[in-house]
PDB file of N, CA and C in Angstrom:
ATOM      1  N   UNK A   1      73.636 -35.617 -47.034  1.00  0.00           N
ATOM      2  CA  UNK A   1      73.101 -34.677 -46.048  1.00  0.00           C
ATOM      3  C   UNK A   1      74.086 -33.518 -45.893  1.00  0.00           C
ATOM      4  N   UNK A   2      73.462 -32.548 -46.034  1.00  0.00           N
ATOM      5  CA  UNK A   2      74.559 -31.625 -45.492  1.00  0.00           C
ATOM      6  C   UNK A   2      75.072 -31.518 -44.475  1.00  0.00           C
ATOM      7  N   UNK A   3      76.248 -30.592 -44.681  1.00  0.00           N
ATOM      8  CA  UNK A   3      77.136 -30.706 -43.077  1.00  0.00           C
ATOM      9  C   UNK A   3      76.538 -29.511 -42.001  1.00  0.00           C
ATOM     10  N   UNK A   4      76.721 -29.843 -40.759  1.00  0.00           N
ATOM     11  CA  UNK A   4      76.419 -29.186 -39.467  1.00  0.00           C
ATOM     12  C   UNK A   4      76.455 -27.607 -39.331  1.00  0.00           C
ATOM     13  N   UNK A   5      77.434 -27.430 -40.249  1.00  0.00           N
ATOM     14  CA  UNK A   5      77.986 -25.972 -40.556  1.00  0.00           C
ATOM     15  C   UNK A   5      76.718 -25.296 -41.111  1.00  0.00           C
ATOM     16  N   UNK A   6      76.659 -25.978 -41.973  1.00  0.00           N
ATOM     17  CA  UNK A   6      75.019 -25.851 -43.521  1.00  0.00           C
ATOM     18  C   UNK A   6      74.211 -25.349 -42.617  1.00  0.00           C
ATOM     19  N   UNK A   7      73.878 -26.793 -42.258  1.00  0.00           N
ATOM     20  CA  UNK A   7      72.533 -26.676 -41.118  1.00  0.00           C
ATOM     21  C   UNK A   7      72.468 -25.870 -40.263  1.00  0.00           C
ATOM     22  N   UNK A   8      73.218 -25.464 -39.323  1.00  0.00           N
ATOM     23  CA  UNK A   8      73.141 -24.503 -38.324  1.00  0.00           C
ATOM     24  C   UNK A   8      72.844 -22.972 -39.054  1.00  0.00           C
ATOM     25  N   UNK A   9      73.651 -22.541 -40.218  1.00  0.00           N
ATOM     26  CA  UNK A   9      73.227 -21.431 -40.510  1.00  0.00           C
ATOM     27  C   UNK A   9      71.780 -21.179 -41.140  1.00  0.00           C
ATOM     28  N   UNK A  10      71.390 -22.423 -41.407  1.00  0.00           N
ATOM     29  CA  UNK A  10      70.054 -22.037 -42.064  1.00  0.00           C
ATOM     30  C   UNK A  10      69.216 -22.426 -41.120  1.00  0.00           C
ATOM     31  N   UNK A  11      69.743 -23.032 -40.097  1.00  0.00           N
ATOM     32  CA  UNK A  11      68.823 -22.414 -38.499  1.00  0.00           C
ATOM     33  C   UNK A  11      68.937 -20.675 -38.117  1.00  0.00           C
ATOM     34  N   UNK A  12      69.951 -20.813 -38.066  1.00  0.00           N
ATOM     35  CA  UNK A  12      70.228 -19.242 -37.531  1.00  0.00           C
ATOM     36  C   UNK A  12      69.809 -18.126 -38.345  1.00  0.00           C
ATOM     37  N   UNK A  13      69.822 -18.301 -39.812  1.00  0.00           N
ATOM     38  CA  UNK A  13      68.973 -17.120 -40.932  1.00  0.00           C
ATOM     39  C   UNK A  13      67.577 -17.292 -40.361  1.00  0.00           C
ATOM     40  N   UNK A  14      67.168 -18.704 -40.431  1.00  0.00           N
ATOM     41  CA  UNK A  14      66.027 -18.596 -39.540  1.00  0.00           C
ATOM     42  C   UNK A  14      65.005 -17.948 -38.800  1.00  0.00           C
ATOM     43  N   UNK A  15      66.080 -17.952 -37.829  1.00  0.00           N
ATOM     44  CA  UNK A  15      65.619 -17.886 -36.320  1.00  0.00           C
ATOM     45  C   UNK A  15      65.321 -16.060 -36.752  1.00  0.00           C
ATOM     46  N   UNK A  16      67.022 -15.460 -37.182  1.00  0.00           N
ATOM     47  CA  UNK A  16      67.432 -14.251 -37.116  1.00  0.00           C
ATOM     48  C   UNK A  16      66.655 -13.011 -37.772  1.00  0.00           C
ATOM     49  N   UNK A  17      66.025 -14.201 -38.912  1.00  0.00           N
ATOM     50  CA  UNK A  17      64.482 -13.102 -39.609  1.00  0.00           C
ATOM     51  C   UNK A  17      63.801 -12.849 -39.350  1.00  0.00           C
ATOM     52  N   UNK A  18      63.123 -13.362 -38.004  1.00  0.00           N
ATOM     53  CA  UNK A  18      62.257 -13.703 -37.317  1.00  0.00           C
ATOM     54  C   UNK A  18      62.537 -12.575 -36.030  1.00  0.00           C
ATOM     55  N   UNK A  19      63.746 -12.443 -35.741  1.00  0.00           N
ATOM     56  CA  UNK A  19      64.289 -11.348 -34.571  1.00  0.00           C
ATOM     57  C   UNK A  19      63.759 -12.017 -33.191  1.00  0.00           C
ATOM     58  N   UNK A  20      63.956 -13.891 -33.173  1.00  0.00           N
ATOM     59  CA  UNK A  20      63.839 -14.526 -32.031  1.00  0.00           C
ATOM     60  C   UNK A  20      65.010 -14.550 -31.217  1.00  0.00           C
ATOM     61  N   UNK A  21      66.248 -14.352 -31.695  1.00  0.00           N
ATOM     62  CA  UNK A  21      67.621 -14.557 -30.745  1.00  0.00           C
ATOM     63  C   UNK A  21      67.232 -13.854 -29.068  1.00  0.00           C
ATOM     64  N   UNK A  22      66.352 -12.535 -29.514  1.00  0.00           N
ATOM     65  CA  UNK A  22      65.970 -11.801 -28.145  1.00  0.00           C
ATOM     66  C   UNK A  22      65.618 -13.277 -27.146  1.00  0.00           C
ATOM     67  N   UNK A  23      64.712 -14.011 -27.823  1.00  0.00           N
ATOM     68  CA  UNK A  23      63.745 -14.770 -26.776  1.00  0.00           C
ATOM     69  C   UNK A  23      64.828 -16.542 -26.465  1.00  0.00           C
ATOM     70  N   UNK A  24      65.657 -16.121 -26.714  1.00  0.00           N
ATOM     71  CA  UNK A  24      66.970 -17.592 -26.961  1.00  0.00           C
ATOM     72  C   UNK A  24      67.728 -17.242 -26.001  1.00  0.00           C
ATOM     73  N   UNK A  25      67.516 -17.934 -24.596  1.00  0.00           N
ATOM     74  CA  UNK A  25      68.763 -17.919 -23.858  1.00  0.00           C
ATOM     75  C   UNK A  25      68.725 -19.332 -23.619  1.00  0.00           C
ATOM     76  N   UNK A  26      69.970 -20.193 -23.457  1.00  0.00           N
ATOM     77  CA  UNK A  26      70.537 -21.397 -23.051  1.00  0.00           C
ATOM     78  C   UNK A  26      69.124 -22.023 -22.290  1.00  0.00           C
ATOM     79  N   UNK A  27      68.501 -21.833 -21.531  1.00  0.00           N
ATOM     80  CA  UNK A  27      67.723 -22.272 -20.556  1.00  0.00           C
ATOM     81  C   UNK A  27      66.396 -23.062 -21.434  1.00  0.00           C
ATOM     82  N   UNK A  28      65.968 -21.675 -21.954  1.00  0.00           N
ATOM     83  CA  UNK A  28      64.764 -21.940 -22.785  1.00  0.00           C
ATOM     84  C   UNK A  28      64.683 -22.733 -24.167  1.00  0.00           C
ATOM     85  N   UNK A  29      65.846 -22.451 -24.570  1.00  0.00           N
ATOM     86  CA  UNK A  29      66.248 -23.379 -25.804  1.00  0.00           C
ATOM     87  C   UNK A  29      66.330 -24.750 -25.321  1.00  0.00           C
ATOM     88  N   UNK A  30      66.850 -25.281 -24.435  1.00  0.00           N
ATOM     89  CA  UNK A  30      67.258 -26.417 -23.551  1.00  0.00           C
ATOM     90  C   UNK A  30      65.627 -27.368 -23.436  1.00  0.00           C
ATOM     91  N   UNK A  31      64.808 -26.187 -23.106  1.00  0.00           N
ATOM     92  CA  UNK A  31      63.267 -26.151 -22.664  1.00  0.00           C
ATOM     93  C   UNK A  31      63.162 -27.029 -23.967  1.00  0.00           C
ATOM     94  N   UNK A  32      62.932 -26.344 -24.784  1.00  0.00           N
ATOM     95  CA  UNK A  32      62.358 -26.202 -26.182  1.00  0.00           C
ATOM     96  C   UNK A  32      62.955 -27.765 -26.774  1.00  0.00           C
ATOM     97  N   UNK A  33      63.917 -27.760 -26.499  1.00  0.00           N
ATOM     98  CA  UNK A  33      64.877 -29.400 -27.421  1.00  0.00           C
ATOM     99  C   UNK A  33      64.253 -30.016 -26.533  1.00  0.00           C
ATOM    100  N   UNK A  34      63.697 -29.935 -24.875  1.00  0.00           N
ATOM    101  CA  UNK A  34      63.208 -31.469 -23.847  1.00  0.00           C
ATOM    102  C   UNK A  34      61.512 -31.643 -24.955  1.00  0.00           C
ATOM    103  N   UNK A  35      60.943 -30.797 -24.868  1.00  0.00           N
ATOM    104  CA  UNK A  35      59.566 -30.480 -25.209  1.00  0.00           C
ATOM    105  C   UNK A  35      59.703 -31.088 -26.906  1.00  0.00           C
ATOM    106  N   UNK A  36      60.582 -31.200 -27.530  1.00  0.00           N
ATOM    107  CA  UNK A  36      59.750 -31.669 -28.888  1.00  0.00           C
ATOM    108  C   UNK A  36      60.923 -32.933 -29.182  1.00  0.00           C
ATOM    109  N   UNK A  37      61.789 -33.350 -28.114  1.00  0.00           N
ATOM    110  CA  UNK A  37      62.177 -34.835 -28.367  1.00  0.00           C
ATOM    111  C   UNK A  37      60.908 -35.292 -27.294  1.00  0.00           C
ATOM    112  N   UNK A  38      60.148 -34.658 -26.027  1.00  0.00           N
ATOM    113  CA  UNK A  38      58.956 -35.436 -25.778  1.00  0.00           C
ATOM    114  C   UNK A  38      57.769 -35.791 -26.534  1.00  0.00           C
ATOM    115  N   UNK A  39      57.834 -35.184 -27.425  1.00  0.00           N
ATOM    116  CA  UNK A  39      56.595 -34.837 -28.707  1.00  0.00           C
ATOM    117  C   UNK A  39      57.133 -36.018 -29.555  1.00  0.00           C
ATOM    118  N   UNK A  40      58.743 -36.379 -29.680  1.00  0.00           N
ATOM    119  CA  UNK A  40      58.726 -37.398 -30.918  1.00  0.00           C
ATOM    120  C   UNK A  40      58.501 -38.732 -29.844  1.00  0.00           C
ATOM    121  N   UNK A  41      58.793 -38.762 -28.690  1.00  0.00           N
ATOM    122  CA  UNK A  41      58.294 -40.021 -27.812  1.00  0.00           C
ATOM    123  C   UNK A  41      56.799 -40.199 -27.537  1.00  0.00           C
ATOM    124  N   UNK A  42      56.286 -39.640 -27.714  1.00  0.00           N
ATOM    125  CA  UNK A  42      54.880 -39.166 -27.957  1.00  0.00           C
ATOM    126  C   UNK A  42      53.943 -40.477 -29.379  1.00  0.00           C
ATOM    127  N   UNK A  43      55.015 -40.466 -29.827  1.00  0.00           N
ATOM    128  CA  UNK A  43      54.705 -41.038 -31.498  1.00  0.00           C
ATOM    129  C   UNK A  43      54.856 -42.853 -31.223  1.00  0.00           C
ATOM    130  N   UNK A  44      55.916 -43.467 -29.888  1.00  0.00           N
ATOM    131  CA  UNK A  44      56.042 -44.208 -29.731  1.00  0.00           C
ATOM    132  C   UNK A  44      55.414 -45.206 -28.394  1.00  0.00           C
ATOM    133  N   UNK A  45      54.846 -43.949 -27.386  1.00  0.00           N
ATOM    134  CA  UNK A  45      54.342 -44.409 -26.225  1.00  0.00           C
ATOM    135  C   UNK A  45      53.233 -45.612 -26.353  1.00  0.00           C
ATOM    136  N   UNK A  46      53.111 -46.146 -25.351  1.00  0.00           N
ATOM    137  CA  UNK A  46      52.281 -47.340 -25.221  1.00  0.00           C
ATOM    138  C   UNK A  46      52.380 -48.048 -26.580  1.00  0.00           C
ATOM    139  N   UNK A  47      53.167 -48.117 -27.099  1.00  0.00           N
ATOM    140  CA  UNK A  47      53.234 -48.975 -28.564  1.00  0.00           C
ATOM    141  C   UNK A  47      53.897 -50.396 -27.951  1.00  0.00           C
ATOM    142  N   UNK A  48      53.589 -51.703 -28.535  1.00  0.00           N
ATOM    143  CA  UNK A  48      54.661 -52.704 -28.368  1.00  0.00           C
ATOM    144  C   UNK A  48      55.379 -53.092 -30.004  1.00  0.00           C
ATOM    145  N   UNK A  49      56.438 -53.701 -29.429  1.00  0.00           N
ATOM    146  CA  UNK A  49      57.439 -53.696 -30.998  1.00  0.00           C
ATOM    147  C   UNK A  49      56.617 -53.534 -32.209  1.00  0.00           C
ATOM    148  N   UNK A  50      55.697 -54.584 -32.571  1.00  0.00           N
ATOM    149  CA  UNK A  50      55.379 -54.216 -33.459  1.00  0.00           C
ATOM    150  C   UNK A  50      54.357 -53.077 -34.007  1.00  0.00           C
ATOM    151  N   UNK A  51      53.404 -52.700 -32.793  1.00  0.00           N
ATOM    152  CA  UNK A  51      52.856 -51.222 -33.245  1.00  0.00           C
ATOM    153  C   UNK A  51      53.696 -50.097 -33.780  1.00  0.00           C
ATOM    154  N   UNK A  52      54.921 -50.251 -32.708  1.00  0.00           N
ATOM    155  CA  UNK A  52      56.006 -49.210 -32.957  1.00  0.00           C
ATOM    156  C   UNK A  52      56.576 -49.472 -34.586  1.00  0.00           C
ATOM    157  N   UNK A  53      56.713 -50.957 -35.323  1.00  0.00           N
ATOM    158  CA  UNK A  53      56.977 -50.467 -36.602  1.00  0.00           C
ATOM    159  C   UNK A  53      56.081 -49.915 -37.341  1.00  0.00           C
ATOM    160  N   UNK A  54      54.655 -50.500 -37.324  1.00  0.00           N
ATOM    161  CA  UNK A  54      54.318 -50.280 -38.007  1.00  0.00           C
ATOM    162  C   UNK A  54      54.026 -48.816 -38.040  1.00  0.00           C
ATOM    163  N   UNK A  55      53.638 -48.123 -36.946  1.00  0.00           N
ATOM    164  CA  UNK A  55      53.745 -46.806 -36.786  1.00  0.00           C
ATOM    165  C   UNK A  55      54.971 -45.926 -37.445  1.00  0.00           C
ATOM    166  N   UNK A  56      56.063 -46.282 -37.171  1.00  0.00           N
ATOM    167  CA  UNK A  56      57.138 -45.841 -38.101  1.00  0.00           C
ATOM    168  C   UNK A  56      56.945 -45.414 -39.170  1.00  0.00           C
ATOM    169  N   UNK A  57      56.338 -46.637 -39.541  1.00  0.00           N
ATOM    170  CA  UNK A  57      56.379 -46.452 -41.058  1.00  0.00           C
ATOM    171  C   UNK A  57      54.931 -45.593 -41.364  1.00  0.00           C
ATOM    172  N   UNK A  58      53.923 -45.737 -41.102  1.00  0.00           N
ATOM    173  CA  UNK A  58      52.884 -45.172 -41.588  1.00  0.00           C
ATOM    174  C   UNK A  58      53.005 -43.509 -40.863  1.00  0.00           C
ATOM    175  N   UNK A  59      53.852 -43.684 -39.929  1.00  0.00           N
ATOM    176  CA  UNK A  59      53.825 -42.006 -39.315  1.00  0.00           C
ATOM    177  C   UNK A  59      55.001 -41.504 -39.666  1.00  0.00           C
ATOM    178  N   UNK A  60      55.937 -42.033 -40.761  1.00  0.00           N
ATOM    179  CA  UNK A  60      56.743 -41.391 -40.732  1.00  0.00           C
ATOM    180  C   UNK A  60      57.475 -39.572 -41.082  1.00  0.00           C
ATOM    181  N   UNK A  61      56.211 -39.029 -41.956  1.00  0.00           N
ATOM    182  CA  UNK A  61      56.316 -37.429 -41.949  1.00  0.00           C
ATOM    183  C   UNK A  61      56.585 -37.139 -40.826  1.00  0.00           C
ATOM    184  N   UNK A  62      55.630 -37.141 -39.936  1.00  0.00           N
ATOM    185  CA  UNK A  62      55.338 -36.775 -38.859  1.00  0.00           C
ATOM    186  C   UNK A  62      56.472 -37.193 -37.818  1.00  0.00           C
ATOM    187  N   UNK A  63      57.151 -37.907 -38.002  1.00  0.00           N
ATOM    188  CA  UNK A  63      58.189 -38.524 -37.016  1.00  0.00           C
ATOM    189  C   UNK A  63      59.283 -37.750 -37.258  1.00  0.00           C
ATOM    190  N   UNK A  64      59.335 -37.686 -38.769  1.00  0.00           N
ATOM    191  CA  UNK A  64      60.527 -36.827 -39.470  1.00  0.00           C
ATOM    192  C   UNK A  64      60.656 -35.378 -39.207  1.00  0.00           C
ATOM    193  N   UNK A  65      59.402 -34.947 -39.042  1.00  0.00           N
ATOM    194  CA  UNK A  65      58.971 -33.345 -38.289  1.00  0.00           C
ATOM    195  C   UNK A  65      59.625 -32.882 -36.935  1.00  0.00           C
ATOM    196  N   UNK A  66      59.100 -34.108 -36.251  1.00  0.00           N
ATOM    197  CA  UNK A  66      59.649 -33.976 -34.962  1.00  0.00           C
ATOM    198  C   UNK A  66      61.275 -34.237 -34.853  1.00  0.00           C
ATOM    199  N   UNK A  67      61.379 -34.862 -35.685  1.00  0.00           N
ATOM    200  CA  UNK A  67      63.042 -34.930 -35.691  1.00  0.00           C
ATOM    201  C   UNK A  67      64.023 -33.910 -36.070  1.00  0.00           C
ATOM    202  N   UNK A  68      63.136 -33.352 -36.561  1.00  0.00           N
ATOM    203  CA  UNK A  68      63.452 -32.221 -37.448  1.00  0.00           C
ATOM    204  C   UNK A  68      63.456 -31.082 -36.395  1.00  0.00           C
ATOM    205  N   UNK A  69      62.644 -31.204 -35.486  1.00  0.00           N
ATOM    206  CA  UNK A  69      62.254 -29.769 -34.139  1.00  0.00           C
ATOM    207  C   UNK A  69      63.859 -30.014 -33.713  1.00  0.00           C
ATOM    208  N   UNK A  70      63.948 -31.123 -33.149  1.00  0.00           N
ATOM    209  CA  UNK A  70      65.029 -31.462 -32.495  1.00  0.00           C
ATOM    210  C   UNK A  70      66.329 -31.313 -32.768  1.00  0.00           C
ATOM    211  N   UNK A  71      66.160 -31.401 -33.950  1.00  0.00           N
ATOM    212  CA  UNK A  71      67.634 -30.890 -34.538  1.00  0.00           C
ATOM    213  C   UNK A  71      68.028 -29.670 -34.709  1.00  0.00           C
ATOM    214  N   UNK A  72      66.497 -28.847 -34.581  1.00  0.00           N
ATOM    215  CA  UNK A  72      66.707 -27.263 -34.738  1.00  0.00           C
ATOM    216  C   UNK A  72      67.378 -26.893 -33.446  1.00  0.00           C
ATOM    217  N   UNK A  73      67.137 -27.482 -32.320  1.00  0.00           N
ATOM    218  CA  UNK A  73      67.191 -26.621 -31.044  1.00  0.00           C
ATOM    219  C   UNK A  73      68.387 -27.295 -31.094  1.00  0.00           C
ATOM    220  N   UNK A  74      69.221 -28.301 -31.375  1.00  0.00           N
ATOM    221  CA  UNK A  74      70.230 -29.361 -30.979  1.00  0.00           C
ATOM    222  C   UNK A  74      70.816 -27.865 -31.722  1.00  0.00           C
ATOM    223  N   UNK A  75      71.068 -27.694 -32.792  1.00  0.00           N
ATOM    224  CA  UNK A  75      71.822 -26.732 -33.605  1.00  0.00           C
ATOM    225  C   UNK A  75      71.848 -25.605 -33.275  1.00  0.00           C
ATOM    226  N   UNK A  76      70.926 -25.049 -32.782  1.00  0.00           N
ATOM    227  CA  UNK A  76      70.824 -24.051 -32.068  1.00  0.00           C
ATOM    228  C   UNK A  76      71.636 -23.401 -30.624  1.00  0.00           C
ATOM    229  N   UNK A  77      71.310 -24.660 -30.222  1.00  0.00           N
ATOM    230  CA  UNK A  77      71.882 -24.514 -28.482  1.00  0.00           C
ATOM    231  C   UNK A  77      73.629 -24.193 -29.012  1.00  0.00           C
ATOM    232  N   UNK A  78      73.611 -25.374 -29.636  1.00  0.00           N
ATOM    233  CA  UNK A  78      75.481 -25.711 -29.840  1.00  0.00           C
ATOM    234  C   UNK A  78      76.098 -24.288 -30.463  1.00  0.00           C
ATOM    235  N   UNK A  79      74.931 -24.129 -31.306  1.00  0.00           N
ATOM    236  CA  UNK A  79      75.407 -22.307 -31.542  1.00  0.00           C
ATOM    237  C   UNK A  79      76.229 -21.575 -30.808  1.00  0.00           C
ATOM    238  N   UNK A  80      74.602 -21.059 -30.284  1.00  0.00           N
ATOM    239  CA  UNK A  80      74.827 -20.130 -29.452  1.00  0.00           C
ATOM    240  C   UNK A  80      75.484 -20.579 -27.676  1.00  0.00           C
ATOM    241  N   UNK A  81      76.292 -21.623 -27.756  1.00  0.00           N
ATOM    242  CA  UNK A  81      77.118 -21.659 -26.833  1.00  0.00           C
ATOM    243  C   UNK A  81      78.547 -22.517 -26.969  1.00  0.00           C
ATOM    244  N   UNK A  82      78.444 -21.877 -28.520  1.00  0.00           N
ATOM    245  CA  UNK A  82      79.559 -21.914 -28.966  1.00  0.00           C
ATOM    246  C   UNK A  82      80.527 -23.312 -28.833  1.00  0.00           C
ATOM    247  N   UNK A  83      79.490 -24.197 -29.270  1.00  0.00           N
ATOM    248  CA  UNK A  83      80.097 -25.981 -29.017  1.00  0.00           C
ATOM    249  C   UNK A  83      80.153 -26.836 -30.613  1.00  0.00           C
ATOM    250  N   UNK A  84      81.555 -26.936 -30.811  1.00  0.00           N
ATOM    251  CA  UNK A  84      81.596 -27.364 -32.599  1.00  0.00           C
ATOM    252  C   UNK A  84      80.901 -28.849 -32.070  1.00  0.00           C
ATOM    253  N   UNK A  85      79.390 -28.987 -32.641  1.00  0.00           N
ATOM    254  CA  UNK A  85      79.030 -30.539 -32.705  1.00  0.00           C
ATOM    255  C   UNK A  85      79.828 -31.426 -32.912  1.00  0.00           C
ATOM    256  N   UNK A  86      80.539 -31.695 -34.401  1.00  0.00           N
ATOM    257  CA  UNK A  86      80.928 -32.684 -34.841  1.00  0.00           C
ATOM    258  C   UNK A  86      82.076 -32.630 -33.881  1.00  0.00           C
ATOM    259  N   UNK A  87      82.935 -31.445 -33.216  1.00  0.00           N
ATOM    260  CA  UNK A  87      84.442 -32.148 -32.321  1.00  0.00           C
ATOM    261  C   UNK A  87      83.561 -32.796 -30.628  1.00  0.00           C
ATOM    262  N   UNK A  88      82.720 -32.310 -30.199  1.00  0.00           N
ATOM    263  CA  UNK A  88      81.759 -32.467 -29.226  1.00  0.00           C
ATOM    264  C   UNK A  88      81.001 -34.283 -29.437  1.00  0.00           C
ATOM    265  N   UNK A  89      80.273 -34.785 -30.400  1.00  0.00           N
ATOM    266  CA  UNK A  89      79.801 -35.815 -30.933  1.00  0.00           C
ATOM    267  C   UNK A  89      81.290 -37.088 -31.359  1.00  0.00           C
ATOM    268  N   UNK A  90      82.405 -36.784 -31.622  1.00  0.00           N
ATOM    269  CA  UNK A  90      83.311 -37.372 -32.020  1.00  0.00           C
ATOM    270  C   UNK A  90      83.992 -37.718 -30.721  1.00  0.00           C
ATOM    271  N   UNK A  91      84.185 -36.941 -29.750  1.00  0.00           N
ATOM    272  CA  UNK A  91      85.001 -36.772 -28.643  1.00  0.00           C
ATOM    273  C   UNK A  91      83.715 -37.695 -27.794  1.00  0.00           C
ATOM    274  N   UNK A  92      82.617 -37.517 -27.820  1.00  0.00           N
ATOM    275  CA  UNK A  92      81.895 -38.361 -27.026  1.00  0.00           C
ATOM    276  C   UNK A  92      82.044 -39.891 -27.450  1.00  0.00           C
ATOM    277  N   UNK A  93      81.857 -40.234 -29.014  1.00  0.00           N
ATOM    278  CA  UNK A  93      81.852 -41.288 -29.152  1.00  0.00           C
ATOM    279  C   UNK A  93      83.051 -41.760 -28.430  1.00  0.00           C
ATOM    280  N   UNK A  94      84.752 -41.074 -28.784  1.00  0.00           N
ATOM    281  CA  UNK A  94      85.415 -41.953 -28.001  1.00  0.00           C
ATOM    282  C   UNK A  94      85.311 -42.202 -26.898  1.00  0.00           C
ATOM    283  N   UNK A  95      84.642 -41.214 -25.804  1.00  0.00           N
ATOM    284  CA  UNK A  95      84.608 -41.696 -24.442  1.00  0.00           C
ATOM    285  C   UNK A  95      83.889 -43.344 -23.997  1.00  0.00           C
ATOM    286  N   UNK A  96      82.413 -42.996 -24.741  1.00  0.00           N
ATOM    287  CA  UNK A  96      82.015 -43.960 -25.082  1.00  0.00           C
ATOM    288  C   UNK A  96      82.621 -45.412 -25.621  1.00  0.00           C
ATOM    289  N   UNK A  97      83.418 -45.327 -26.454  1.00  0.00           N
ATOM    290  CA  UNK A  97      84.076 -46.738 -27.141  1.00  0.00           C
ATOM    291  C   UNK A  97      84.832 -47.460 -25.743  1.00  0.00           C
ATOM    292  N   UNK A  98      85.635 -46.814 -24.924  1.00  0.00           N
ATOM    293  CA  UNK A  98      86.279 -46.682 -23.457  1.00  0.00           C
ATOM    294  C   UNK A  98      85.014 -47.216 -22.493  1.00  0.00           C
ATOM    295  N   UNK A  99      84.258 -46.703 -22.702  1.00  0.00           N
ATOM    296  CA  UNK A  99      83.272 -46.697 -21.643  1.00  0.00           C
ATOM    297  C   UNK A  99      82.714 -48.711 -21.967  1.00  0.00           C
ATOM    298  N   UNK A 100      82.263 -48.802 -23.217  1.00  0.00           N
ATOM    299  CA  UNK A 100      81.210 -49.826 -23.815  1.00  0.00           C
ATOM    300  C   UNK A 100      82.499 -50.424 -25.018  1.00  0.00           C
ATOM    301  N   UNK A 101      83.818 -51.338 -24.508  1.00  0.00           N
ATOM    302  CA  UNK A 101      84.492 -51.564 -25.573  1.00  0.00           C
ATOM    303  C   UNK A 101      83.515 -52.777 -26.406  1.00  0.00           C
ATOM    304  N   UNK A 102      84.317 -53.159 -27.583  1.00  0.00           N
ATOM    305  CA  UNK A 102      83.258 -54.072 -28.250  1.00  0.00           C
ATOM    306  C   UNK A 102      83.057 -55.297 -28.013  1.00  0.00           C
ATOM    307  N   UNK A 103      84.247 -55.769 -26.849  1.00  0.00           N
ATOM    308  CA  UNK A 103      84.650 -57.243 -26.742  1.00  0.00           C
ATOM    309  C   UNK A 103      83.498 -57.481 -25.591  1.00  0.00           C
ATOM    310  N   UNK A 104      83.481 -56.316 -24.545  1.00  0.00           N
ATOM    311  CA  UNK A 104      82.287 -56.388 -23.700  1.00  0.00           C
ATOM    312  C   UNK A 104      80.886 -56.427 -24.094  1.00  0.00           C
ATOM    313  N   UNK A 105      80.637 -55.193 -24.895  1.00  0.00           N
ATOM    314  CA  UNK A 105      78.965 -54.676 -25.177  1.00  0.00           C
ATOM    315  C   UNK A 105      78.744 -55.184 -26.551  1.00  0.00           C
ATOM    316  N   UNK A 106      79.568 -55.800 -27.272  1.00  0.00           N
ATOM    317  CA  UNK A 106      78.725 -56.301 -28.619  1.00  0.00           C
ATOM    318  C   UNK A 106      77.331 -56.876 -27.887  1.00  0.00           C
ATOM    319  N   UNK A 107      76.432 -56.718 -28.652  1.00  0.00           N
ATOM    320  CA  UNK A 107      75.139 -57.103 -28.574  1.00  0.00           C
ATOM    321  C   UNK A 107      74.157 -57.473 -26.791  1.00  0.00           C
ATOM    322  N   UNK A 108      74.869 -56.684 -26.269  1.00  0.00           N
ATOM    323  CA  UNK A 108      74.455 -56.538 -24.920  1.00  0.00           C
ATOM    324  C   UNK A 108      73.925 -54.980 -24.518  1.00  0.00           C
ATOM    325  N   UNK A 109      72.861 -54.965 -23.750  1.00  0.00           N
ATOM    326  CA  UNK A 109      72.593 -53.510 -23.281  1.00  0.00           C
ATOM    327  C   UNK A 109      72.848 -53.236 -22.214  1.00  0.00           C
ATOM    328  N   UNK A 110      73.416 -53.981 -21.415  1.00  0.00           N
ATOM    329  CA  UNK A 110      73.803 -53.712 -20.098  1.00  0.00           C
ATOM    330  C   UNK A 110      74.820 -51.803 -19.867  1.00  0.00           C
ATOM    331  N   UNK A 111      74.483 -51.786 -18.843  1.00  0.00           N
ATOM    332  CA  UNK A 111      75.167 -50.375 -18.537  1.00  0.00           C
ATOM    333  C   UNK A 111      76.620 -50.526 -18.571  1.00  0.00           C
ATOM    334  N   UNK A 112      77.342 -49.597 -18.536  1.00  0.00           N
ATOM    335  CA  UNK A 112      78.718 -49.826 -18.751  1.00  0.00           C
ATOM    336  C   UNK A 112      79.727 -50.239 -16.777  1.00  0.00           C
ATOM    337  N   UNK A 113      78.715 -49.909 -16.139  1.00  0.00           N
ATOM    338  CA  UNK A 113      79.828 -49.848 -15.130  1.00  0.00           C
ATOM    339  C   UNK A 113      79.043 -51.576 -14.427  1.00  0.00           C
ATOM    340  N   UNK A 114      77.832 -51.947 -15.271  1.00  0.00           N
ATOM    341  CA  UNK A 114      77.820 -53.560 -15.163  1.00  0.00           C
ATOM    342  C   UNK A 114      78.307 -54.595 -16.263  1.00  0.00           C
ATOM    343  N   UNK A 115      79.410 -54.192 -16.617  1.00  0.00           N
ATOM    344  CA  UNK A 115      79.650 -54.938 -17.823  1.00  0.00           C
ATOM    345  C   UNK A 115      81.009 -56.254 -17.394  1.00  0.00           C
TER     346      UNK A 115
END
């Protein structure tokens, strides 16, 4: 897969051919990433486990599409407000590892401050 760097610019040639940056402020982009990760939950609602695989699998273009919206605006936002993903995503996981160590949360979903 390519790296974040990749991806973001060939969001941003994108967007920039298009002369959408006008209509891109933090808010609406924000809009835009709630609205099509609701569209990929959309794909899973009222499903039980196993509808949900099998749906997976038989919907998967379509799942991949929407994943795909999401990653535009994810790349996007981080852009244009100037947030390096991968030090942002790395720095979370460690908070996280702190938060959910492994001796506690292996194979448990409990929240972290009931652990």
């Amino acid at each position: 897969m390519p790296d974040l760097d990749k991806l973001t610019k060939k969001v941003i040639a994108f967007r920039d051919a298009r002369d959408w940056a006008q209509f891109h402020n933090p808010k609406d982009v924000a809009i835009s990433l709630s609205l099509e990760a609701s569209e990929l939950l959309e794909h899973f609602q009222w499903k039980d486990p196993a509808e949900t695989a099998s749906h997976a699998k038989a919907g998967k273009a379509e799942i991949s599409e929407e994943l795909a919206d999401v990653l535009y605006w994810v790349l996007l936002l981080g852009h244009d407000l100037g947030i390096n993903l991968d030090q942002a995503l790395s720095k979370k996981l460690l908070k996280n590892a702190k938060k959910y160590p492994i001796s506690k949360a292996k194979g448990r979903h409990t929240k972290y401050n009931k652990l």
